[in-house]
Protein backbone atom coordinates (compact mmCIF):
# COMPACT_ATOMS: atom_id res chain seq x y z
CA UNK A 1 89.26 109.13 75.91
CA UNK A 2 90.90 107.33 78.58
CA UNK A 3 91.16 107.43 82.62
CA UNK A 4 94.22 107.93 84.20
CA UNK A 5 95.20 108.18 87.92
CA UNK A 6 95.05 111.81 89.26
CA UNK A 7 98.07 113.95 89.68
CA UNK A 8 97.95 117.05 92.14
CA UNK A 9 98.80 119.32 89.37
CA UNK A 10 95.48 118.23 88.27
CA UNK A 11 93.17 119.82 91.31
CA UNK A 12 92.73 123.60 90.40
CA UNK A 13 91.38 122.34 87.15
CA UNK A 14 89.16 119.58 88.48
CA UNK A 15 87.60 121.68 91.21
CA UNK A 16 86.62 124.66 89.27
CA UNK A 17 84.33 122.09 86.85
CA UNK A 18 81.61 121.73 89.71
CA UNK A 19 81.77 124.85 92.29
CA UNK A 20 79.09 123.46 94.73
CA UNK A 21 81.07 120.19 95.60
CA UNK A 22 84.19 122.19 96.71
CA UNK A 23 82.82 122.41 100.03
CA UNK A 24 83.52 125.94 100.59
CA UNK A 25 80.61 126.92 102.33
CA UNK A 26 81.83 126.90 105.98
CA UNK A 27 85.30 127.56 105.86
CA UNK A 28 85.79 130.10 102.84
CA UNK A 29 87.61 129.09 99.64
CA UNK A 30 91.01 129.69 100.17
CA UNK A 31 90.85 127.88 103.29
CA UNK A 32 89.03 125.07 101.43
CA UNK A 33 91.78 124.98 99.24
CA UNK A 34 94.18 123.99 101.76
CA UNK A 35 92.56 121.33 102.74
CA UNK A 36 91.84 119.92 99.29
CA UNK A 37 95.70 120.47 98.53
CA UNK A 38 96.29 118.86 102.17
CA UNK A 39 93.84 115.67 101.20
CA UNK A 40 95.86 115.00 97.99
CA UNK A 41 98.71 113.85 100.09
CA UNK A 42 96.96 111.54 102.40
CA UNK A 43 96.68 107.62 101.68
CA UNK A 44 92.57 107.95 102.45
CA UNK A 45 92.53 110.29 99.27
CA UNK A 46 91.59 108.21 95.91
CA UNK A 47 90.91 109.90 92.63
CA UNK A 48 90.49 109.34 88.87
CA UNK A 49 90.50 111.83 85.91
CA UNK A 50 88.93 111.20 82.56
CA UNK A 51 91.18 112.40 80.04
CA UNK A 52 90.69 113.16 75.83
CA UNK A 53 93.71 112.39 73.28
CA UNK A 54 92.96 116.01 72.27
CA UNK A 55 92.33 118.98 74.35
CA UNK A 56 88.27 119.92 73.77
CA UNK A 57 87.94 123.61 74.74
CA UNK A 58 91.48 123.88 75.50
CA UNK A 59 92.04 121.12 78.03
CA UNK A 60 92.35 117.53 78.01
CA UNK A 61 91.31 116.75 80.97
CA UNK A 62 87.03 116.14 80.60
CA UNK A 63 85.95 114.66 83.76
CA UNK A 64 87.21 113.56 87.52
CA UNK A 65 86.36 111.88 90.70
CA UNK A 66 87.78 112.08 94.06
CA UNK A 67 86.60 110.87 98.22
CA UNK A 68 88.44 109.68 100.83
CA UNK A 69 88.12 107.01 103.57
CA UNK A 70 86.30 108.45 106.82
CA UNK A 71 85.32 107.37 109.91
CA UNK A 72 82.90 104.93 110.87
CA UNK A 73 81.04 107.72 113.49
CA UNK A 74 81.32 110.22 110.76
CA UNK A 75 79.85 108.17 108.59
CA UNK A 76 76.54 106.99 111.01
CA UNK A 77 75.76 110.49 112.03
CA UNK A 78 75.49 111.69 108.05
CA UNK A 79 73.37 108.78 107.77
CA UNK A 80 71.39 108.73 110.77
CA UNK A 81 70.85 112.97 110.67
CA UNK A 82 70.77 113.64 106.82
CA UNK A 83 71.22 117.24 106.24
CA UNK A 84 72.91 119.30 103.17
CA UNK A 85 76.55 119.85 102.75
CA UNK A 86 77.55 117.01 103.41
CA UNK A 87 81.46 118.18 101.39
CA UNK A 88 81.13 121.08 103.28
CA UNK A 89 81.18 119.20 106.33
CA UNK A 90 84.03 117.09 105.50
CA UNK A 91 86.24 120.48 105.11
CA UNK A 92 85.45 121.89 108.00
CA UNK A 93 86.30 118.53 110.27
CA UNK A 94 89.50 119.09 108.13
CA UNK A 95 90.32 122.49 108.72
CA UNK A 96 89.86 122.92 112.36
CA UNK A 97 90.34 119.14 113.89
CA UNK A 98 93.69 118.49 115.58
CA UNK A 99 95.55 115.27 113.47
CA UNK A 100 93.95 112.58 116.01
CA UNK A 101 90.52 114.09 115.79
CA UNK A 102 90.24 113.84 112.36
CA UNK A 103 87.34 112.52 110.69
CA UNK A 104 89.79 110.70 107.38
CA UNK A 105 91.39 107.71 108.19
CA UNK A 106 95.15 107.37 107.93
CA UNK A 107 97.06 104.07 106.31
CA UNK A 108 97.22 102.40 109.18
CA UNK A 109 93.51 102.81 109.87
CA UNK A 110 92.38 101.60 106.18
CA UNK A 111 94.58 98.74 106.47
CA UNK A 112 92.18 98.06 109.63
CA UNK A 113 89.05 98.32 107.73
CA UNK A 114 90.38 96.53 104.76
CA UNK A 115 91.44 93.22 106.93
CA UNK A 116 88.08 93.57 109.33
CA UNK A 117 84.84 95.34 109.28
CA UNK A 118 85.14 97.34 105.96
CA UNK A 119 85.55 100.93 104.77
CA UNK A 120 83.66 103.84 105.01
CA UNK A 121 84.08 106.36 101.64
CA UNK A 122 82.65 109.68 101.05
CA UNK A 123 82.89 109.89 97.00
CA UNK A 124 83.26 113.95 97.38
CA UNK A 125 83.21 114.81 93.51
CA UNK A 126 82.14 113.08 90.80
CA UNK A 127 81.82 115.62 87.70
CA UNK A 128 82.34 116.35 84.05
CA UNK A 129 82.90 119.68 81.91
CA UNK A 130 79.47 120.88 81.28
CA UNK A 131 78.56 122.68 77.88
CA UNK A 132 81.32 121.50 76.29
CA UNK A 133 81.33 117.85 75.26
CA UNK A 134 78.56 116.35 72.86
CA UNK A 135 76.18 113.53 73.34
CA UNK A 136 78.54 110.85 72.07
CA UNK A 137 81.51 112.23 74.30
CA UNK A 138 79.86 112.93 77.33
CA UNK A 139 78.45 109.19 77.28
CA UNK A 140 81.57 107.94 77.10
CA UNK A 141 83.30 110.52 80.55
CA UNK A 142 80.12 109.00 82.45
CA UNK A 143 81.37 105.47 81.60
CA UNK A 144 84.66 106.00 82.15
CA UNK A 145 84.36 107.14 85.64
CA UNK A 146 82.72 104.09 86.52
CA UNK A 147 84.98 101.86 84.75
CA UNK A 148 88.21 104.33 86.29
CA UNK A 149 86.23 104.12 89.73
CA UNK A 150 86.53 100.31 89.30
CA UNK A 151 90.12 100.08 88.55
CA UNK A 152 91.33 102.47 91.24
CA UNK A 153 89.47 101.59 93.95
CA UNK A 154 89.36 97.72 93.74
CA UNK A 155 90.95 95.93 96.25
CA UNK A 156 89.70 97.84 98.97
CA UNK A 157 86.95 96.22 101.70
CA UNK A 158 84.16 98.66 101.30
CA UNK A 159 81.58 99.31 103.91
CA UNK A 160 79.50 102.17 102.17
CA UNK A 161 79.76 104.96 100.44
CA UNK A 162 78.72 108.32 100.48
CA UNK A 163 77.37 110.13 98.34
CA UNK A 164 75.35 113.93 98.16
CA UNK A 165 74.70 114.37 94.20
CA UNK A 166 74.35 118.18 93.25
CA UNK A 167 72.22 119.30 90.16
CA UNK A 168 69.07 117.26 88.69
CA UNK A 169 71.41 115.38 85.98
CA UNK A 170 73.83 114.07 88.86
CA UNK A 171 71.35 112.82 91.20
CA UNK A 172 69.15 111.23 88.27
CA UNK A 173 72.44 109.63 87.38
CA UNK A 174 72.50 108.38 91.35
CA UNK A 175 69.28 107.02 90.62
CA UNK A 176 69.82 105.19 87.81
CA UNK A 177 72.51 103.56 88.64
CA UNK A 178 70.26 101.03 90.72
CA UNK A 179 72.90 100.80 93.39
CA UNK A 180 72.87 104.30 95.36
CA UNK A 181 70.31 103.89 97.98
CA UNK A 182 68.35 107.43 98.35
CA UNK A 183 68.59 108.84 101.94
CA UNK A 184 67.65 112.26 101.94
CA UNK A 185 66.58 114.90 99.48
CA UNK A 186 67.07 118.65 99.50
CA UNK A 187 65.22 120.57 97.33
CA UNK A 188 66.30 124.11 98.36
CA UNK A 189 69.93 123.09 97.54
CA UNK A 190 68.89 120.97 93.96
CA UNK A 191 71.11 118.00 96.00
CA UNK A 192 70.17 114.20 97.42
CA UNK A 193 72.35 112.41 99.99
CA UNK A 194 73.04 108.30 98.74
CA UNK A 195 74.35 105.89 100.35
CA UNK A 196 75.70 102.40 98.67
CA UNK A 197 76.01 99.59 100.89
CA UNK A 198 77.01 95.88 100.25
CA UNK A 199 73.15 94.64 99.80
CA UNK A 200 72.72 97.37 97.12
CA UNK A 201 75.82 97.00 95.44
CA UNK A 202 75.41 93.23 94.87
CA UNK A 203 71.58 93.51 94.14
CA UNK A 204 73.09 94.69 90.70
CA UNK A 205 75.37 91.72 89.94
CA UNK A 206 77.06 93.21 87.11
CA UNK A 207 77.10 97.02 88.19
CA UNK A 208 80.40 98.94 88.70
CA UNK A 209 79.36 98.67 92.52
CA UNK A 210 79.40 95.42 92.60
CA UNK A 211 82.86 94.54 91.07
CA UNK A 212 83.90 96.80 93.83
CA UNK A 213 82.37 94.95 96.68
CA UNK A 214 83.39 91.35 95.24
CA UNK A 215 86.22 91.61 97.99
CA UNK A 216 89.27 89.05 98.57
CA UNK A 217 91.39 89.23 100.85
CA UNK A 218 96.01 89.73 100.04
CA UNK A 219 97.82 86.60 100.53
CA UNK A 220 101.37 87.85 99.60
CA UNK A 221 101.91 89.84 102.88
CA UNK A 222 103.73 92.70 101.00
CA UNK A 223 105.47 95.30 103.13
CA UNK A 224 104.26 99.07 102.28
CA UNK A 225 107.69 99.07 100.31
CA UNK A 226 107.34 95.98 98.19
CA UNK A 227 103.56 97.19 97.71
CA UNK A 228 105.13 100.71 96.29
CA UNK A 229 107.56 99.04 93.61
CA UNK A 230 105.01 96.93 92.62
CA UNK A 231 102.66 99.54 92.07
CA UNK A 232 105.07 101.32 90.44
CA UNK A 233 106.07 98.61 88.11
CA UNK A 234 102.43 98.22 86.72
CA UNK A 235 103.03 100.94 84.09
CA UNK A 236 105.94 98.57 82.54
CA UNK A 237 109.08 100.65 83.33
CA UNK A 238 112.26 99.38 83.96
CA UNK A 239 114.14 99.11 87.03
CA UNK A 240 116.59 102.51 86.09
CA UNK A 241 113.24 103.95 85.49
CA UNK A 242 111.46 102.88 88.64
CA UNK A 243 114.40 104.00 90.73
CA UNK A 244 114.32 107.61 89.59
CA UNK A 245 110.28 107.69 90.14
CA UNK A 246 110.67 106.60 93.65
CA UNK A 247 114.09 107.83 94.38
CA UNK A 248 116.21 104.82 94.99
CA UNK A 249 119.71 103.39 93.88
CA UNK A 250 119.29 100.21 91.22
CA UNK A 251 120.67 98.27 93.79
CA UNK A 252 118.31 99.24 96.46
CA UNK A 253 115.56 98.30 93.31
CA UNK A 254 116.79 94.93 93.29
CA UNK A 255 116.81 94.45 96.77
CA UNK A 256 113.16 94.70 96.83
CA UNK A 257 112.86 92.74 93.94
CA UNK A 258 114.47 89.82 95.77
CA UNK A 259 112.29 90.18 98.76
CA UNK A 260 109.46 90.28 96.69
CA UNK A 261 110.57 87.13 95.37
CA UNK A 262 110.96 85.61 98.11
CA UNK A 263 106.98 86.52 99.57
CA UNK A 264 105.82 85.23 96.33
CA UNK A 265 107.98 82.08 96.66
CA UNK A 266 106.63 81.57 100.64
CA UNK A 267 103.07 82.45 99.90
CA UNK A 268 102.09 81.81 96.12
CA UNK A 269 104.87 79.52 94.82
CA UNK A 270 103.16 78.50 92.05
CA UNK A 271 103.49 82.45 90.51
CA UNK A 272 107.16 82.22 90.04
CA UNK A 273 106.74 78.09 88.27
CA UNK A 274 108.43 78.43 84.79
CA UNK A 275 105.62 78.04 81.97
CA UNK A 276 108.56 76.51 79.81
CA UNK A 277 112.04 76.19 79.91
CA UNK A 278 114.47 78.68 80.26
CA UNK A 279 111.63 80.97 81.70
CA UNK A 280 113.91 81.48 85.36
CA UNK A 281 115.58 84.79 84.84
CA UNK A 282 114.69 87.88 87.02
CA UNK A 283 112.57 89.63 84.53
CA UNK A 284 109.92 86.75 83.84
CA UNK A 285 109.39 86.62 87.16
CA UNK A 286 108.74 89.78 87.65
CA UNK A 287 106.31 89.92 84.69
CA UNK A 288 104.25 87.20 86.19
CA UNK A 289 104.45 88.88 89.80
CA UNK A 290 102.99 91.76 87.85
CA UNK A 291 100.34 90.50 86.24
CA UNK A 292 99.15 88.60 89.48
CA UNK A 293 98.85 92.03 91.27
CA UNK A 294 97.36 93.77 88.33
CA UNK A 295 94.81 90.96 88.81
CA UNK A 296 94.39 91.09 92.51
CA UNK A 297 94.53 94.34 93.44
CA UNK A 298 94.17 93.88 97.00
CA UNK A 299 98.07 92.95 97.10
CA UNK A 300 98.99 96.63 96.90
CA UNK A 301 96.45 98.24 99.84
CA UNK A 302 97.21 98.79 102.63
CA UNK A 303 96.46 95.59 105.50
CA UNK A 304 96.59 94.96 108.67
CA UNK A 305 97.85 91.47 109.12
CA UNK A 306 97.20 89.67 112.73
């Protein structure tokens, strides 16, 4: 099994493994759908899916977690008056809020909260395929989502994040991660709210939390454009390749390239130094630009510089 980023093609599938957390309850489903479909498309959104080499009751796809970045208010009055349906809640603020009133944060917003002050996250699903996988399998979806939580959402300034497990497994899992700080429980509803804030995370020094929290912040001072190619170019494709994913001309490719170049070469000279000779052309240097970002995530979020 691996972890992959999530596609949208991936949501109808994903949602229907853990009914509860679809957050249905005030809005009706196929208005809850919306807004799910709506979230995919929004820079707060952030999701993983656990994935098997071979389908396992007909589908690949074994496991998946998905939040977004919210508000700082939202976040203090789930904290401060702790009540279920806490997904539920998020919907709704989705469904009926005008654009400006709404409780997820937009790019420019999380690039605030990533260079001051931190983010707030509500981690809205966080499930596997129940009665299908075995021991051995299902051990290995509940440490991929951690490790695929780690990868994806690195880079980011977290604040805290929310949490409302559903089902005894889910919230013992909550507990036992040593990191998710119990606010409230709700025994009528079989759910707990958590909350993981920077104390707790790094209380447990080598805990997926705590990788997460270990923030630093971008020195490159990428433009959202740059910061899209780049991303982009982590999965190794060329530049005719990464011009028909993101729906440029080669040239228009390059041109980024070069202005990439010439950040790195302002900011981080020493990336684009030759290890040996005749190490100068284009594509070395774009290799070791890569594999700076795919070490320092925090290049490709979103900032607010100044």
């Amino acid at each position: 099994m691996h972890w992959r980023p999530f596609r949208e093609s991936d949501l109808p599938f994903c949602l229907d493994m853990q009914p509860p957390c679809l957050g249905d309850q005030l809005v009706g489903r196929n208005a809850a759908l919306q807004v799910w479909k709506s979230l995919v498309q929004r820079p707060a959104f952030l999701a993983t899916v656990i994935e098997s080499e071979h389908p396992i009751a007909g589908n690949r796809i074994t496991a998946c977690g998905m939040g977004v970045f919210v508000r700082r208010e939202f976040a203090d009055c789930e904290i401060s008056e702790p009540q279920p349906g806490l997904n539920s809640r998020v919907i709704l603020n989705l469904a009926r809020s005008a654009p400006d009133a709404s409780p997820i944060l937009d790019r420019e917003e999380i690039g605030q909260g990533n260079a001051r002050g931190g983010l707030d996250f509500v981690n809205l699903y966080g499930t596997w395929r129940d009665g299908v996988l075995n021991a051995t399998e299902l051990s290995e979806v509940k440490a991929l989502l951690g490790t695929g939580f780690a990868e994806q959402f690195t880079g980011y300034r977290f604040n805290r994040v929310l949490k409302e497990a559903i089902g005894e497994e889910r919230i013992a899992l909550a507990r036992a991660t040593g990191t998710y700080r119990l606010i409230a429980e709700y025994p009528k509803t079989e759910s707990a709210l958590f909350v993981v804030t920077p104390d707790s995370a790094l209380s447990a020094p080598y805990s997926v939390a705590a990788s997460i929290y270990r923030y630093h912040a971008p020195v490159l001072r990428l433009r959202p454009a740059e910061q899209q190619l780049l991303t982009a170019a982590l999965s190794g494709q060329t530049d005719a390749e990464l011009s028909e994913e993101l729906g440029l001309s080669i040239e228009a490719t390059k041109k980024r390239w070069l202005s990439i170049f010439g950040r790195v070469g302002q900011y981080r000279p020493e990336i684009l130094s030759p290890s040996e000779e005749g190490d100068r052309r284009g594509p070395q240097k774009r290799h070791r630009i890569v594999a700076y970002v795919r070490k320092h995530p925090e290049e490709l979020r979103p900032y607010a510089w100044g």
